[in-house]
C-alpha atoms as a PDB file:
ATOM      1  CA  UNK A   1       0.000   0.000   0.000  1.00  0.00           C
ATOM      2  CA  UNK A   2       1.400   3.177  -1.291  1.00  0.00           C
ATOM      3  CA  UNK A   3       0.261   6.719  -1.115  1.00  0.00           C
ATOM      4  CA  UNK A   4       0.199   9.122  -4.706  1.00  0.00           C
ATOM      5  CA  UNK A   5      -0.947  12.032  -2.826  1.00  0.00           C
ATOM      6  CA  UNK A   6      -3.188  13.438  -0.271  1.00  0.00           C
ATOM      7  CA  UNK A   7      -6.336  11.367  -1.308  1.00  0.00           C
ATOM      8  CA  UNK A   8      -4.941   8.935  -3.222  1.00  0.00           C
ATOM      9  CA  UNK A   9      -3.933   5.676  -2.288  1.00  0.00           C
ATOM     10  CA  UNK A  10      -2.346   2.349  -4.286  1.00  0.00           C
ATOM     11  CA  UNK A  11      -2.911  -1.231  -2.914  1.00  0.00           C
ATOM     12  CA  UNK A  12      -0.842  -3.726  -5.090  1.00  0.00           C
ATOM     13  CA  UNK A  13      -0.841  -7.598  -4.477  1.00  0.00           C
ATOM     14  CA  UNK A  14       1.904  -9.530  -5.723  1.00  0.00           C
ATOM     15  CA  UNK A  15       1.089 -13.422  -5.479  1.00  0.00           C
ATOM     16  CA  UNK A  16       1.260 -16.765  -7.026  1.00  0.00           C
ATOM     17  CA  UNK A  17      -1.808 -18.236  -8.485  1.00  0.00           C
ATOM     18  CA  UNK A  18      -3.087 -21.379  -7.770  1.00  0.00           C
ATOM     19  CA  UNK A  19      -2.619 -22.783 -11.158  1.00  0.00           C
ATOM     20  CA  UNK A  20       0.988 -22.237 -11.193  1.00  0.00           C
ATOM     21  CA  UNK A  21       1.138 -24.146  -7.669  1.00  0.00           C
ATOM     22  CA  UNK A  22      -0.773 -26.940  -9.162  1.00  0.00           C
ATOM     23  CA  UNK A  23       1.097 -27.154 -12.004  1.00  0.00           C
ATOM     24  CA  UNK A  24       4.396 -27.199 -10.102  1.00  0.00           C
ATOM     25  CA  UNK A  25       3.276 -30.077  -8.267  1.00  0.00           C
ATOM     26  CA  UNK A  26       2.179 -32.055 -10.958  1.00  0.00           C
ATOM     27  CA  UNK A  27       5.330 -30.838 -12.985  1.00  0.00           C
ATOM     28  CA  UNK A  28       7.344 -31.992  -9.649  1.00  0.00           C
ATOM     29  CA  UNK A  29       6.248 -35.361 -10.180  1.00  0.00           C
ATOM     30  CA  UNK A  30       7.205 -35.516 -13.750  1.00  0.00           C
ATOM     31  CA  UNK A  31       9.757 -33.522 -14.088  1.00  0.00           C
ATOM     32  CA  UNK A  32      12.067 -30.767 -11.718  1.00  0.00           C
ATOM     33  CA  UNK A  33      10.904 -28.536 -14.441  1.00  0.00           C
ATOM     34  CA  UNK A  34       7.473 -27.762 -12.361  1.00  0.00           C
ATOM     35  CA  UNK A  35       9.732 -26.226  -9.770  1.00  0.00           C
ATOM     36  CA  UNK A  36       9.947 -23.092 -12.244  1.00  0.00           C
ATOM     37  CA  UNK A  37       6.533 -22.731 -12.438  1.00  0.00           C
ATOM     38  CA  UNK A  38       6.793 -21.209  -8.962  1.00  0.00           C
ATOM     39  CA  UNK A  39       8.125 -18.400 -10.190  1.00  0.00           C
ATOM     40  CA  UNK A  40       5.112 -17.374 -11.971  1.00  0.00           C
ATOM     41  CA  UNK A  41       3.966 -14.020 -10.157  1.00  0.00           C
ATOM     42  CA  UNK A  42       0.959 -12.341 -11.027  1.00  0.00           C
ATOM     43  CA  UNK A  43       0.186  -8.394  -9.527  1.00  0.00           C
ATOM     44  CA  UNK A  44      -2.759  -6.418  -9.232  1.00  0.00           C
ATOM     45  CA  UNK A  45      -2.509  -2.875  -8.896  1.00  0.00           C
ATOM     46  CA  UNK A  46      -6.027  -1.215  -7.436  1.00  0.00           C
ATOM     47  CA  UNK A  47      -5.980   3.052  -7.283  1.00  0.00           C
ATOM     48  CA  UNK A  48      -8.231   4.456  -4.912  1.00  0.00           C
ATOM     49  CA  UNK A  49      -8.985   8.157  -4.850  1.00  0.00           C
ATOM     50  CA  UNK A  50     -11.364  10.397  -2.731  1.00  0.00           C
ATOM     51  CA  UNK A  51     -12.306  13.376  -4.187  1.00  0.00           C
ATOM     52  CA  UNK A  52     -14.989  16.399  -2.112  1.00  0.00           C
ATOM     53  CA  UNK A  53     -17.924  16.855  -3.223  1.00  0.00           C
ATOM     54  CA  UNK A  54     -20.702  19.624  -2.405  1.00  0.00           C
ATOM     55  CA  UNK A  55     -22.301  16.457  -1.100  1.00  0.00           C
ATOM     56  CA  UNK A  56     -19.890  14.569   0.521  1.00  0.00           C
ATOM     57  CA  UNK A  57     -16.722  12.335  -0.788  1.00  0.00           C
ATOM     58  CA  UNK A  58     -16.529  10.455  -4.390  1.00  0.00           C
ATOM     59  CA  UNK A  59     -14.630   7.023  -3.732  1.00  0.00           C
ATOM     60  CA  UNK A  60     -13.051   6.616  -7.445  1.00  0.00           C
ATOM     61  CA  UNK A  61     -11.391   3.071  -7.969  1.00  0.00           C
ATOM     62  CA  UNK A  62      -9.525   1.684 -11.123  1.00  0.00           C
ATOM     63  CA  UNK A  63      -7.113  -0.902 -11.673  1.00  0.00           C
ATOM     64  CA  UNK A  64      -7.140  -4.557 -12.015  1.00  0.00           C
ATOM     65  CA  UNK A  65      -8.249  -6.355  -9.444  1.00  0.00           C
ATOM     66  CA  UNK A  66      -9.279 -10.106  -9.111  1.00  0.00           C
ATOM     67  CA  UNK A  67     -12.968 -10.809  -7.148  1.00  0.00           C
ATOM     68  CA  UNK A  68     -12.054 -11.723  -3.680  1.00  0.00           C
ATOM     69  CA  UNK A  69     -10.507  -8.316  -3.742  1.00  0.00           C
ATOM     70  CA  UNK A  70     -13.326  -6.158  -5.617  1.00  0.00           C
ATOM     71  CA  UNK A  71     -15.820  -8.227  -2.457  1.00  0.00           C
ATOM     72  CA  UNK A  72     -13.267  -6.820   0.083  1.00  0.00           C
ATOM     73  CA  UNK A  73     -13.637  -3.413  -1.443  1.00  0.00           C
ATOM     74  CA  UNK A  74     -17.489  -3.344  -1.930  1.00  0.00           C
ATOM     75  CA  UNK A  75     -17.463  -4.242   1.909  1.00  0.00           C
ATOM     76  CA  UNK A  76     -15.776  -1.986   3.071  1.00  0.00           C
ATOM     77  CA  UNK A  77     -17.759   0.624   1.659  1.00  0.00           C
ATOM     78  CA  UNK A  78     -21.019  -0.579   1.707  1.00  0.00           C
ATOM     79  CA  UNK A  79     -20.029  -0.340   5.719  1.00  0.00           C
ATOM     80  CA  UNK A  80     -19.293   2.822   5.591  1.00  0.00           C
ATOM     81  CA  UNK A  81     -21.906   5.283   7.424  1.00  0.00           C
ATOM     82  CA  UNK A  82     -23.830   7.540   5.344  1.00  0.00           C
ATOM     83  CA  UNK A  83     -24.510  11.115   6.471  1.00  0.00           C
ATOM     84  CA  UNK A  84     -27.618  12.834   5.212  1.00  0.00           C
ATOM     85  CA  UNK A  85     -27.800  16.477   5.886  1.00  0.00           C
END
């Protein structure tokens, strides 16, 4: 998690995905080869900016996320209180 300004914020996940690990097992089997596929990284890079509003704040999001993480971010601010004037 990085910041790019005041009301900015970047989350990036750097991870290996499951079909590399599954592949590298099956490749371990066979073949020392598989141990490669470990290697295999995948990122996702998610930009998060607030912006004011005569109303309140606009939450602006971009980037390329997978589900689980979009979920995480819906619930977050579907928690979030709303203030009505």
């Amino acid at each position: 998690m990085t910041s790019a300004g005041g009301n900015t914020l970047i989350l990036t996940r750097r991870y290996t995905p499951t079909w590399a690990i599954v592949l590298a097992i099956v490749g371990l089997l066979l073949f020392f080869v598989g141990l490669l596929l470990l290697l295999v990284k995948e990122t996702e890079t998610v930009t998060i900016a607030l912006t004011e509003t005569e109303v309140g704040t606009r939450v602006s999001i971009s980037g390329v996320a997978t589900q689980s993480m979009v979920a995480r971010l819906n619930t977050v601010l579907l928690a979030m209180p709303q203030v009505t004037a």
